[in-house]
C-alpha atoms as a PDB file:
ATOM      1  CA  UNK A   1      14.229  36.494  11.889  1.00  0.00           C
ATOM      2  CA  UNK A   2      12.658  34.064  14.492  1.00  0.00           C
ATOM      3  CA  UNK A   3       8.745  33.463  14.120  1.00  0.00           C
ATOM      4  CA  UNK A   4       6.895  32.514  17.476  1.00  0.00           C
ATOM      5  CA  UNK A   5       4.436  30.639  14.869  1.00  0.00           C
ATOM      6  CA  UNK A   6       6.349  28.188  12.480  1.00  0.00           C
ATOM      7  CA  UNK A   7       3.625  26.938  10.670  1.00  0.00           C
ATOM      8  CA  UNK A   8       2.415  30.541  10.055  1.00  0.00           C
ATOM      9  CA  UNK A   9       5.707  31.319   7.717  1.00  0.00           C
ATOM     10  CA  UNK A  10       4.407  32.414   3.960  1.00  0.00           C
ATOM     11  CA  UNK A  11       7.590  32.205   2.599  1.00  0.00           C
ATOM     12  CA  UNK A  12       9.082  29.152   2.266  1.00  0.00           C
ATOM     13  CA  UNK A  13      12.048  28.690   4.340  1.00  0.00           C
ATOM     14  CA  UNK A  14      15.418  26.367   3.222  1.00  0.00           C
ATOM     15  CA  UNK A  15      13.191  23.998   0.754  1.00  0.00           C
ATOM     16  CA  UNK A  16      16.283  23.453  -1.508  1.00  0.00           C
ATOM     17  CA  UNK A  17      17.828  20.540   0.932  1.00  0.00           C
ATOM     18  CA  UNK A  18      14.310  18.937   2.122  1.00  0.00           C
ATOM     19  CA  UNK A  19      13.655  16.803  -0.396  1.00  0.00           C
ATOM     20  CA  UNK A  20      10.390  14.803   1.276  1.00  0.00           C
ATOM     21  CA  UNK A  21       7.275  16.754   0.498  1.00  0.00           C
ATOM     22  CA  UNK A  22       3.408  16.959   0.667  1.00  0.00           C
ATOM     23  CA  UNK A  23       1.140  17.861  -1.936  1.00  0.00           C
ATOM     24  CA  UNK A  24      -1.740  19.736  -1.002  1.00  0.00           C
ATOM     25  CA  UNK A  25      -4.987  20.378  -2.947  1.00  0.00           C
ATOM     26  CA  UNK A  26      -8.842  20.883  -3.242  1.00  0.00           C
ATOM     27  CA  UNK A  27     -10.800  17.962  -3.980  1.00  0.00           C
ATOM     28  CA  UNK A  28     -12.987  18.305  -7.438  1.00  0.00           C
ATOM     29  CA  UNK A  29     -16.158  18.826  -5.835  1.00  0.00           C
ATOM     30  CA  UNK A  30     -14.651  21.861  -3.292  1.00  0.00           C
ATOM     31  CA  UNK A  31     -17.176  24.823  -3.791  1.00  0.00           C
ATOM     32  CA  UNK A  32     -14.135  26.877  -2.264  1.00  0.00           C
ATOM     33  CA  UNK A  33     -12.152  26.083  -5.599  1.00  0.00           C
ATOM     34  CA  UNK A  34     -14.380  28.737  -7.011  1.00  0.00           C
ATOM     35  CA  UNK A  35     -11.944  31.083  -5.064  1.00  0.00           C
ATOM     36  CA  UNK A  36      -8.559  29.904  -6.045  1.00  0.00           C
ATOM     37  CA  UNK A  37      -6.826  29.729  -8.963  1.00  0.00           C
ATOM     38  CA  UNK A  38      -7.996  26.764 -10.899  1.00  0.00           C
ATOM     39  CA  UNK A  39      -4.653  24.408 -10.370  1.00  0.00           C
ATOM     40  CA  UNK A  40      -4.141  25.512  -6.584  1.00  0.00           C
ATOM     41  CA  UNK A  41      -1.931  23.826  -4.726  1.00  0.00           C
ATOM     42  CA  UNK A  42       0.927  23.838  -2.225  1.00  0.00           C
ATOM     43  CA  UNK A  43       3.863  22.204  -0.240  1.00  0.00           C
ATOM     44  CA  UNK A  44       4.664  21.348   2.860  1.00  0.00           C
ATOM     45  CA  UNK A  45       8.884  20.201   2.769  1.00  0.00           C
ATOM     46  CA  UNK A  46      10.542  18.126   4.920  1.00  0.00           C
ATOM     47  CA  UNK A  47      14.417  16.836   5.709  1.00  0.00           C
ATOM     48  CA  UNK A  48      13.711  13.095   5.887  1.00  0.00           C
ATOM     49  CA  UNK A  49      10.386  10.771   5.138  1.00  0.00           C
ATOM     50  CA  UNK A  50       9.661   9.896   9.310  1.00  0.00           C
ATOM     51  CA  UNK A  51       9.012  13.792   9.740  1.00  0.00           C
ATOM     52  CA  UNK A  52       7.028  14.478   6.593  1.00  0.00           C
ATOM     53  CA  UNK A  53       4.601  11.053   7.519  1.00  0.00           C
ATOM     54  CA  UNK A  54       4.197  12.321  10.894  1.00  0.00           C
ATOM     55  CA  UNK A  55       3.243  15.555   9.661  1.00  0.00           C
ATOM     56  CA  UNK A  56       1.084  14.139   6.894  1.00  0.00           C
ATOM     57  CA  UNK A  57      -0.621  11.893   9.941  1.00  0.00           C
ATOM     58  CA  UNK A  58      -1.182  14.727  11.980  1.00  0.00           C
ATOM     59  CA  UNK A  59      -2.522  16.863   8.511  1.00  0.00           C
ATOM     60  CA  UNK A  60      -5.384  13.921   7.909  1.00  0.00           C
ATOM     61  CA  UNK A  61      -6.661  13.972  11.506  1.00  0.00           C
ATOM     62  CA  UNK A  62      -9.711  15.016  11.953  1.00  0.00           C
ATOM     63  CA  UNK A  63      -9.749  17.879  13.836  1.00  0.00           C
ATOM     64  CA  UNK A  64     -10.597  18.034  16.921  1.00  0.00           C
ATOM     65  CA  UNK A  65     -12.929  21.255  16.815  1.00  0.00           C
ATOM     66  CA  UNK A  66     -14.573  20.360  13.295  1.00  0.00           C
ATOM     67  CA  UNK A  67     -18.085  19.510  14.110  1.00  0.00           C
ATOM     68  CA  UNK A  68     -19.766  15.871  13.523  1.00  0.00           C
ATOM     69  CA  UNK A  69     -20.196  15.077   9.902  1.00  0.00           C
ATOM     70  CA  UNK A  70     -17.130  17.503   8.431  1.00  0.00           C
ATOM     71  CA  UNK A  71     -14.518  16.250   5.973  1.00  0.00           C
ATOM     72  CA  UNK A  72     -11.938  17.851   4.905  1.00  0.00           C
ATOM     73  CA  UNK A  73     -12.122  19.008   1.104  1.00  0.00           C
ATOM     74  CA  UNK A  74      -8.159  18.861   0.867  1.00  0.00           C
ATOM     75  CA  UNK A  75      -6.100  15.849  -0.606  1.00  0.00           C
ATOM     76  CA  UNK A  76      -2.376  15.398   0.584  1.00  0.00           C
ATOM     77  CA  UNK A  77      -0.251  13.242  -1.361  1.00  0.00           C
ATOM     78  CA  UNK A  78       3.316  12.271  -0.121  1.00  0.00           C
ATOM     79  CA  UNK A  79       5.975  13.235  -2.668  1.00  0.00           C
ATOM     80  CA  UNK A  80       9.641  13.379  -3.314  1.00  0.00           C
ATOM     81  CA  UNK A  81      12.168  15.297  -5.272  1.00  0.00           C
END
């Protein structure tokens, strides 16, 4: 099934051949950790280390509707199976 969204998929799609991931979790002090499962995390796959830095780049930008004086309570860590 196509998706008009990509980045909207819940289930992972062919993971078992992307071996160039992203690690994605709460920092410590993340009120919003209240809500999740104490170990939450997730992963973003990629086919090959230029597209998973470019996506990691694009994850760590601020965004560009976040207003002054926002971080982001998320870490990303590059990984690789």
């Amino acid at each position: 099934m196509d998706f008009s969204n990509a980045h909207n998929v819940v289930e992972p799609r062919d993971d078992i051949n992307r071996r160039f991931g992203i690690r994605v979790s709460l920092i410590e002090s993340d009120p919003f950790r209240r809500l999740l499962p104490e170990q939450w995390e997730t992963f973003h796959w990629f086919a090959d280390a230029t597209e998973r830095d470019a996506a990691l780049e694009d994850m760590r930008a601020r965004h560009r509707y976040s207003r002054l004086g926002d971080a982001p309570a998320v870490r990303y860590e590059q990984i690789d199976r």
